[in-house]
C-alpha atoms as a PDB file:
ATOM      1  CA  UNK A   1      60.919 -31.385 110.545  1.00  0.00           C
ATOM      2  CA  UNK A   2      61.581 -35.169 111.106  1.00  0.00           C
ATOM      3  CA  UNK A   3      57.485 -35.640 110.084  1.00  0.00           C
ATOM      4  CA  UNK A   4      58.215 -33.925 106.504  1.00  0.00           C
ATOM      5  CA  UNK A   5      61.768 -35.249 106.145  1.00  0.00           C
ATOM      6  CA  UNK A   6      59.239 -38.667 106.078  1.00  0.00           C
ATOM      7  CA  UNK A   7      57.695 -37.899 103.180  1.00  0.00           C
ATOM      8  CA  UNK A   8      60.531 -37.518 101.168  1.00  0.00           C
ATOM      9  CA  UNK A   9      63.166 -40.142  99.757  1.00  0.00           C
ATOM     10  CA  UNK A  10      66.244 -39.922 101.813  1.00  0.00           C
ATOM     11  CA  UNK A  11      69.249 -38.821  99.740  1.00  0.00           C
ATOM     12  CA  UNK A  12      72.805 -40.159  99.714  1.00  0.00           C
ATOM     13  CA  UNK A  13      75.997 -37.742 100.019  1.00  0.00           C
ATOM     14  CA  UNK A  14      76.741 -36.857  96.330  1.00  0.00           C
ATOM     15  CA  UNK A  15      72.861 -35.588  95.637  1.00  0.00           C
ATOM     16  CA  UNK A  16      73.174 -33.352  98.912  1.00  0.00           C
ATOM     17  CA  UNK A  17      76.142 -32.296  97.483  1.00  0.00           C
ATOM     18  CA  UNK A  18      75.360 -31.083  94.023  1.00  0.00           C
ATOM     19  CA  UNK A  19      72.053 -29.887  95.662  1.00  0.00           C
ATOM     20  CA  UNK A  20      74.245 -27.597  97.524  1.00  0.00           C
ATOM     21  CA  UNK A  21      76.047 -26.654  94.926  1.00  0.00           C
ATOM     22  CA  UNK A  22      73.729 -25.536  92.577  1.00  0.00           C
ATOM     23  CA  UNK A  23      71.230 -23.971  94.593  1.00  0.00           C
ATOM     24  CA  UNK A  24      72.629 -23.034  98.297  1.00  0.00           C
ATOM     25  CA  UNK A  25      76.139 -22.425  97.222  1.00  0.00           C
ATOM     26  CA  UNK A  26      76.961 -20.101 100.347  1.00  0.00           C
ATOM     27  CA  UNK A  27      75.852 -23.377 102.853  1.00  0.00           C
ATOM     28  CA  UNK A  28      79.172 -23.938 105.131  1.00  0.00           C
ATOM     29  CA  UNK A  29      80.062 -27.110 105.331  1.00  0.00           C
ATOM     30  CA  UNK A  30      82.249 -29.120 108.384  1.00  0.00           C
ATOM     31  CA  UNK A  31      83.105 -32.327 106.318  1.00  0.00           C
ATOM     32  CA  UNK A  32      84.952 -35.219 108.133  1.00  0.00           C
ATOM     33  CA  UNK A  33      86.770 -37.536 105.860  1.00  0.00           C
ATOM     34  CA  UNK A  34      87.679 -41.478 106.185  1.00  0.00           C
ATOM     35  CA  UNK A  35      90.757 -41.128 107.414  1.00  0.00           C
ATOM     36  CA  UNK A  36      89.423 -39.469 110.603  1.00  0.00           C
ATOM     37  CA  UNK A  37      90.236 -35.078 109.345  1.00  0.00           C
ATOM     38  CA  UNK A  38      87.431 -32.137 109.287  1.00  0.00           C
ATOM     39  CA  UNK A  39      87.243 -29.238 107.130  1.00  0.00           C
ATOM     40  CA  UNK A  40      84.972 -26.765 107.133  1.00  0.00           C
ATOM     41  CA  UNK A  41      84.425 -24.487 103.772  1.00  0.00           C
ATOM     42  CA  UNK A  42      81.841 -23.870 100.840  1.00  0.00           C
ATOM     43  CA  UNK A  43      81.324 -26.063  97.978  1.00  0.00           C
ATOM     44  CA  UNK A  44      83.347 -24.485  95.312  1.00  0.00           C
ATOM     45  CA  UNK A  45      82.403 -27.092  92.758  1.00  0.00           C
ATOM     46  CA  UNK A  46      81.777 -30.626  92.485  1.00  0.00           C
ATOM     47  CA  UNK A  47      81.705 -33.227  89.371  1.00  0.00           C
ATOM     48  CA  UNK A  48      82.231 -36.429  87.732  1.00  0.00           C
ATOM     49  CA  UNK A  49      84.607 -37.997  85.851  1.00  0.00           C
ATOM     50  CA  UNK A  50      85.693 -40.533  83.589  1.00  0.00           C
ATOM     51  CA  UNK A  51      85.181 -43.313  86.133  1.00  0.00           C
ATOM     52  CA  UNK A  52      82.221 -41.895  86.991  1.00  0.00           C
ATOM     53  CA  UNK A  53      83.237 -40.945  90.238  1.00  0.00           C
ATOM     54  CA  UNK A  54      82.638 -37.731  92.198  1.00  0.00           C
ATOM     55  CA  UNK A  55      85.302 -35.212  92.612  1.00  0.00           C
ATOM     56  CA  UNK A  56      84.603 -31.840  95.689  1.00  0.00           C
ATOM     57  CA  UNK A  57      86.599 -28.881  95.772  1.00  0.00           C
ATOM     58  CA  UNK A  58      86.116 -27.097  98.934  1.00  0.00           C
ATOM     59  CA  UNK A  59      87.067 -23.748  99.845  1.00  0.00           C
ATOM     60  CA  UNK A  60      88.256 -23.598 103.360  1.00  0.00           C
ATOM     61  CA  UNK A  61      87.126 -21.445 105.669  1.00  0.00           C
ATOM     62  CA  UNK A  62      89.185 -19.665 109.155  1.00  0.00           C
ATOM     63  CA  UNK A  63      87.690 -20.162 112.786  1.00  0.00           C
ATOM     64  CA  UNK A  64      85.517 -17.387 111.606  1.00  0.00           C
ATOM     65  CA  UNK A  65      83.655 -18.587 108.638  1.00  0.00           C
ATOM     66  CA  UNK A  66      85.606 -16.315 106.235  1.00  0.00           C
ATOM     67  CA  UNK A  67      86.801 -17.969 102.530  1.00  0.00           C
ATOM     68  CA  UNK A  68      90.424 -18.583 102.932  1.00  0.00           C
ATOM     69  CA  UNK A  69      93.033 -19.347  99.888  1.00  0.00           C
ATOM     70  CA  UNK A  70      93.071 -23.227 100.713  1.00  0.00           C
ATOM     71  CA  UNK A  71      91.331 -25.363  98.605  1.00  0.00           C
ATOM     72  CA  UNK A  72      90.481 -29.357  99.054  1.00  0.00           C
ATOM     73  CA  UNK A  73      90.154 -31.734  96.100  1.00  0.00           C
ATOM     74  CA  UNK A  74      88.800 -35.363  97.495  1.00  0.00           C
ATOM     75  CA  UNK A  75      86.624 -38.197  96.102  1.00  0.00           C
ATOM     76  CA  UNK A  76      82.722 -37.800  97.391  1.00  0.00           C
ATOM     77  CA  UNK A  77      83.508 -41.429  97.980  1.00  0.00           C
ATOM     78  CA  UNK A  78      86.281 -40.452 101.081  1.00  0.00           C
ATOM     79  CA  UNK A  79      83.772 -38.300 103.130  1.00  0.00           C
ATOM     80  CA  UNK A  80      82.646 -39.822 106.126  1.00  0.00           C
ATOM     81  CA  UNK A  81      80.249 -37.219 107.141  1.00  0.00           C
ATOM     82  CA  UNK A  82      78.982 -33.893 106.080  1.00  0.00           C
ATOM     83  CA  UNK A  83      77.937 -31.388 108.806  1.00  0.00           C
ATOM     84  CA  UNK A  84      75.546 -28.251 107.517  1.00  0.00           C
ATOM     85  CA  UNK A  85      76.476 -24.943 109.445  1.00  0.00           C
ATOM     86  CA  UNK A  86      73.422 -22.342 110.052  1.00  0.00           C
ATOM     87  CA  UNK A  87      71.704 -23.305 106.467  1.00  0.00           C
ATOM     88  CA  UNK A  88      69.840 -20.760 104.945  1.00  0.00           C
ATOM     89  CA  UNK A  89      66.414 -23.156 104.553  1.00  0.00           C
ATOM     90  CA  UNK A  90      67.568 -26.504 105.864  1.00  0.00           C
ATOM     91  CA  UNK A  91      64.140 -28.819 105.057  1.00  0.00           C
ATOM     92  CA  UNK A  92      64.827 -27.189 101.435  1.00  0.00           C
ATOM     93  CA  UNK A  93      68.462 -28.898 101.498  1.00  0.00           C
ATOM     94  CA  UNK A  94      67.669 -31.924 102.953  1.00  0.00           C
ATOM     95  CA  UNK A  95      64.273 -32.797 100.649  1.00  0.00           C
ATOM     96  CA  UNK A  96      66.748 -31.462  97.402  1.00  0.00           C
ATOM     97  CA  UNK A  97      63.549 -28.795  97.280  1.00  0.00           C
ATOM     98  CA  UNK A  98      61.011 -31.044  96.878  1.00  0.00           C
ATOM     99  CA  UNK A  99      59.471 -29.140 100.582  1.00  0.00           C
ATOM    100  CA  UNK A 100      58.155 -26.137  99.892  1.00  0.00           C
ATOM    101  CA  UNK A 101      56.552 -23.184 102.404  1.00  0.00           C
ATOM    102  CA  UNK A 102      53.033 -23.509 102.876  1.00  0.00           C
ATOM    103  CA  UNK A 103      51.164 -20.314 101.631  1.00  0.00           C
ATOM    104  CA  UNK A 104      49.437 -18.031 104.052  1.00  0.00           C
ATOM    105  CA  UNK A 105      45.574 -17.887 103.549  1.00  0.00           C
ATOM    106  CA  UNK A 106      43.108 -15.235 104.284  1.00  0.00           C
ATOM    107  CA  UNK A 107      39.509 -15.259 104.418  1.00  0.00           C
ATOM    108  CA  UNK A 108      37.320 -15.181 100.884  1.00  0.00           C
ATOM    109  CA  UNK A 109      33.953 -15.805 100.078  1.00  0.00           C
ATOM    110  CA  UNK A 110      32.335 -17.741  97.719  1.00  0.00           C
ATOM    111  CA  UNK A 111      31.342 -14.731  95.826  1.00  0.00           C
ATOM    112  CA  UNK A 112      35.340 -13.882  95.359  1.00  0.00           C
ATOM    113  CA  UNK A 113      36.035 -17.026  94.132  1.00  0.00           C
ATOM    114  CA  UNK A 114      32.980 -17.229  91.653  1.00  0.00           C
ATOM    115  CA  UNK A 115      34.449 -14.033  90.543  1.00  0.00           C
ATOM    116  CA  UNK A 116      38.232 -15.630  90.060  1.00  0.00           C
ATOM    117  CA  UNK A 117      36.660 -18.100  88.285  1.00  0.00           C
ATOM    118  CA  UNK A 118      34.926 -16.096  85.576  1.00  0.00           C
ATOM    119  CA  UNK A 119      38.485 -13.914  85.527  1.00  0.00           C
ATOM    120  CA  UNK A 120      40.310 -17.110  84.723  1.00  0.00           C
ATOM    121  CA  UNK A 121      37.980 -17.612  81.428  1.00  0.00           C
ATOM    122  CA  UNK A 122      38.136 -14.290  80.432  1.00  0.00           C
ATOM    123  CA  UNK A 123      42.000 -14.166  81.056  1.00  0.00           C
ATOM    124  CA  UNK A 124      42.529 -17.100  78.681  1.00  0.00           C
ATOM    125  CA  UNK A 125      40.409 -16.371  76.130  1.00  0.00           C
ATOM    126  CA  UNK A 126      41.841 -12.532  76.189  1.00  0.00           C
ATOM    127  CA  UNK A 127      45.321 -14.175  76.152  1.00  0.00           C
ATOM    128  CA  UNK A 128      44.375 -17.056  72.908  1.00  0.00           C
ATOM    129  CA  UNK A 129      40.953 -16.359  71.843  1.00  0.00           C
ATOM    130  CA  UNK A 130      39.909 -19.518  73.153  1.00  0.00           C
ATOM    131  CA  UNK A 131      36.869 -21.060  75.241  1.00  0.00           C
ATOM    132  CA  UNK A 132      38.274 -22.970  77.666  1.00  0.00           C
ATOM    133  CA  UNK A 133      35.269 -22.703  80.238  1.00  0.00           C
ATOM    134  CA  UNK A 134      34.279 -21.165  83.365  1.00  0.00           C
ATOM    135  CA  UNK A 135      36.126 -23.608  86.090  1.00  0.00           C
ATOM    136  CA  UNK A 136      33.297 -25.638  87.574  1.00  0.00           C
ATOM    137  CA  UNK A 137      33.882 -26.625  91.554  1.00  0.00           C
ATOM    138  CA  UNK A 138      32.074 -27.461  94.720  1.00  0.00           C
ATOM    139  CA  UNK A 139      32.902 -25.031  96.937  1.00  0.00           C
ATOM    140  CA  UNK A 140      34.195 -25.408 100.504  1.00  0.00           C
ATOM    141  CA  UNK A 141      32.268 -22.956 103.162  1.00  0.00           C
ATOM    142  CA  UNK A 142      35.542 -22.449 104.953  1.00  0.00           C
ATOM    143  CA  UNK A 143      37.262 -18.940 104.607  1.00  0.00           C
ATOM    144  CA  UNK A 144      40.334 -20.000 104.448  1.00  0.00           C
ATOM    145  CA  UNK A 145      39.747 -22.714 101.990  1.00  0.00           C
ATOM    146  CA  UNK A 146      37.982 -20.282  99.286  1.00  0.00           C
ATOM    147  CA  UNK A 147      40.662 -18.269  99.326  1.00  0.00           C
ATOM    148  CA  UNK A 148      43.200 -21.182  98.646  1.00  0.00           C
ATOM    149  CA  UNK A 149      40.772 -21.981  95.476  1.00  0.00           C
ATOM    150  CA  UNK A 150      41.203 -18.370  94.255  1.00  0.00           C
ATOM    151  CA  UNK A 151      45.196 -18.270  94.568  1.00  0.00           C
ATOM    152  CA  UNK A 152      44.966 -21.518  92.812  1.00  0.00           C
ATOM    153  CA  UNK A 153      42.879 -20.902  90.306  1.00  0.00           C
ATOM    154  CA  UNK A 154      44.877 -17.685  89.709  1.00  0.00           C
ATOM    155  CA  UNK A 155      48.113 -20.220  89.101  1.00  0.00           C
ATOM    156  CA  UNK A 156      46.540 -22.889  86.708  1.00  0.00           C
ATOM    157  CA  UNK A 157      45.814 -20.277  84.996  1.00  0.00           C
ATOM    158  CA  UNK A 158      48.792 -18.727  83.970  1.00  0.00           C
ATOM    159  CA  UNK A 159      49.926 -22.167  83.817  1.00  0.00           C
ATOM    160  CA  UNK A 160      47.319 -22.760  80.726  1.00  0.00           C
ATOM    161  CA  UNK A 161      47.590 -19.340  79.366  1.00  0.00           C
ATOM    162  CA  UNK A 162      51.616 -20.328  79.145  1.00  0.00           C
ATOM    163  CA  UNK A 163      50.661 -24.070  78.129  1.00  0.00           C
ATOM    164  CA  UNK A 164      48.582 -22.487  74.854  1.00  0.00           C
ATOM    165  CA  UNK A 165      52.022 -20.074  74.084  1.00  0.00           C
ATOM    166  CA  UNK A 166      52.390 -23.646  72.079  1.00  0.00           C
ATOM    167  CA  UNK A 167      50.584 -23.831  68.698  1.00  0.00           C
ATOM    168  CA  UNK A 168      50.267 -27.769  69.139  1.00  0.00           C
ATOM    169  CA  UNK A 169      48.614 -27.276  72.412  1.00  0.00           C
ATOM    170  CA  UNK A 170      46.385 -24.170  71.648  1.00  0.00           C
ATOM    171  CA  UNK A 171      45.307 -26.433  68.384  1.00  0.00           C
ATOM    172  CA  UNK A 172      44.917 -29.292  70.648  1.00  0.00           C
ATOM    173  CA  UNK A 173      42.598 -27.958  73.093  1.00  0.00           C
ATOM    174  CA  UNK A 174      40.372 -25.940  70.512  1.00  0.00           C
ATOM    175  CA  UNK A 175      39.563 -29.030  69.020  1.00  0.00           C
ATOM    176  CA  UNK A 176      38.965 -30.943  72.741  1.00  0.00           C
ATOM    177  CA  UNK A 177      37.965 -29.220  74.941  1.00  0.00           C
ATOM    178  CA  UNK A 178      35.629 -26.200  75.718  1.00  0.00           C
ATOM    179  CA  UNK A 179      34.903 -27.057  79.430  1.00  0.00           C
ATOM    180  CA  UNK A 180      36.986 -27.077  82.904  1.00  0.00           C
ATOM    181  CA  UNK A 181      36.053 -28.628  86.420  1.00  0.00           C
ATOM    182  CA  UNK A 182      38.078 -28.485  89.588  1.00  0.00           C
ATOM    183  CA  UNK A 183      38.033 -31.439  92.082  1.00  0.00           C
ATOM    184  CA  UNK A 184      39.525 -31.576  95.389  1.00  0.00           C
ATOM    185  CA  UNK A 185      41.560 -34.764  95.809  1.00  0.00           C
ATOM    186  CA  UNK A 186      44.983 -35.608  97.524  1.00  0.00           C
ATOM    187  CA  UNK A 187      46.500 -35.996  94.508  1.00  0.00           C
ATOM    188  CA  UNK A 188      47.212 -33.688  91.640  1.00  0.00           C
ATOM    189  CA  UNK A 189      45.953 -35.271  88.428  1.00  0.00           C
ATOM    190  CA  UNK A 190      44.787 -34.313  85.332  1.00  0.00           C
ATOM    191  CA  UNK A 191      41.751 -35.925  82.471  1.00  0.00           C
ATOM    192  CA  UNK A 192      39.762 -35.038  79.769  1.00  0.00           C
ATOM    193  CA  UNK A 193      36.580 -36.446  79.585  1.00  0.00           C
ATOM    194  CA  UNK A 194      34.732 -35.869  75.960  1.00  0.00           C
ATOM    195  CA  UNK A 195      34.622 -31.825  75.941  1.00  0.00           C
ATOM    196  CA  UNK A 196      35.769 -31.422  79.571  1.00  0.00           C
ATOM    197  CA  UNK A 197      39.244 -30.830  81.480  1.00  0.00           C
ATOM    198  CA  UNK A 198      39.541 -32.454  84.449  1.00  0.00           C
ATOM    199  CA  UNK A 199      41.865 -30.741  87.306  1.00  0.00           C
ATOM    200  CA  UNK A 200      41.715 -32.945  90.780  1.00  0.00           C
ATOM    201  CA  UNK A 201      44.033 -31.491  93.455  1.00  0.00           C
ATOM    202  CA  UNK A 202      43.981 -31.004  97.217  1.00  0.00           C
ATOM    203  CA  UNK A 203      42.112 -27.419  96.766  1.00  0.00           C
ATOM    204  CA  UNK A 204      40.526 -27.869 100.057  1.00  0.00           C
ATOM    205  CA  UNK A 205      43.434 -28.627 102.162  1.00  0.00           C
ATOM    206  CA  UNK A 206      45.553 -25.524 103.268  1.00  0.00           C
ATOM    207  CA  UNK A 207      48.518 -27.479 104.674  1.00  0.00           C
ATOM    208  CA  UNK A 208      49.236 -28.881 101.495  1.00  0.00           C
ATOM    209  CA  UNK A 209      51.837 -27.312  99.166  1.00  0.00           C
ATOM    210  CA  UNK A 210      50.202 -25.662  95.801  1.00  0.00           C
ATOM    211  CA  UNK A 211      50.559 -26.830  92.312  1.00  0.00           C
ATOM    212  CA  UNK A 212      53.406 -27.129  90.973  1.00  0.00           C
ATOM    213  CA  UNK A 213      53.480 -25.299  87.138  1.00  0.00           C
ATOM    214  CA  UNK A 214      55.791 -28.166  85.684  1.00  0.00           C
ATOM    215  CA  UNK A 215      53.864 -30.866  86.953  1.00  0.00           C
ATOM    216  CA  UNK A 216      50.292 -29.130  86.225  1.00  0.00           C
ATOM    217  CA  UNK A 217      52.181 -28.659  82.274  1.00  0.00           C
ATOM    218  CA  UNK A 218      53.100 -31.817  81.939  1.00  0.00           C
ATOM    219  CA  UNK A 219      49.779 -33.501  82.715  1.00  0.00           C
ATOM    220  CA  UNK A 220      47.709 -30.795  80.237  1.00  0.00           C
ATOM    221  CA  UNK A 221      49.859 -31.522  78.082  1.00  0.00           C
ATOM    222  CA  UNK A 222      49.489 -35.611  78.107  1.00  0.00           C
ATOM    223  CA  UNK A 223      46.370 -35.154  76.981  1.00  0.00           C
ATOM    224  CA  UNK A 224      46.457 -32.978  74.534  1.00  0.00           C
END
């Protein structure tokens, strides 16, 4: 935990806070204030205000975890610390869920993948009527690894047959692009080169989290 805690900015109390809010609204809570007094309750909501300052209401819980009919209204500003009791996904909290699970991988061949890859064409051009190219890619020999190149290249392309939903983008790539090439590399990134799309991204390595739609949109669409 404390390795991949490392690779993510630390956040201050308010961002934990509406983190918690919006996404893990059940998380208990033992908060211990300035003036030296715990509570322990659920985020009930949380907000700014005119001055631009944070406002928490807590619900308070018994000596059993169960929502009580006391609330607390302080300033985000008068908590000392914040104490998270049995979390449902704590590295999700903590990273404001930039961490993600690691997929599991089975074991594919090369002939799956090759497969995937001609699916992936076919699926687009079924979706948009639209050549966007069998996915070109040096293979790994590892098991393991082929079959994180076919669950990838099942989600970029969803991702593109979403992207084209747009008539700017399907118009845009028609008149770009008619080729596609995946390249592993630690980074996600994303060029077109005359005719060809570009897709660099850690295929190979099956510790690393997988694409991420919103970022994978966002760079299609930059150069479109």
């Amino acid at each position: 935990m404390n390795k991949s805690l490392k690779s993510v900015p630390a956040i201050n109390k308010q961002e934990l806070l509406f983190h918690i809010a919006e996404h893990f609204p059940a998380t208990i809570l033992s908060i211990t204030t300035d003036a030296g007094r715990s509570y322990t309750g659920v985020v009930l909501t949380i907000g700014k205000v005119r001055t631009d300052e944070a406002f928490l209401v807590l619900q308070v819980t018994d000596d059993r975890n169960a929502l009580t009919t006391r609330f607390l209204h302080l300033t985000v500003g008068k908590i000392e610390s914040i104490e998270l009791i049995n979390p449902a996904d704590l590295l999700s909290i903590l990273s404001l869920g930039k961490l993600t699970k690691n997929e599991t991988y089975e074991v594919s061949g090369k002939l799956a993948v090759q497969r995937g890859f001609q699916l992936f064409s076919e699926a687009i051009f079924n979706a948009h009527a639209i050549n966007v190219g069998v996915p070109v890619m040096e293979l790994p020999t590892d098991g393991l690894q082929l079959n994180r190149v076919l669950k990838l290249t099942q989600k970029i392309q969803q991702v593109i047959i979403d992207l084209l939903k747009e008539e700017d983008a399907l118009s845009g790539w028609k008149a770009r692009y008619n080729k596609i090439a995946f390249i592993n590399n630690d980074d996600l990134e994303v060029k077109g080169v005359n005719d060809l799309v570009e897709i660099y991204f850690p295929f190979e390595n099956i510790e690393a989290p997988e694409v991420s739609a919103e970022k994978l949109t966002d760079l299609l669409m930059s150069i479109l």
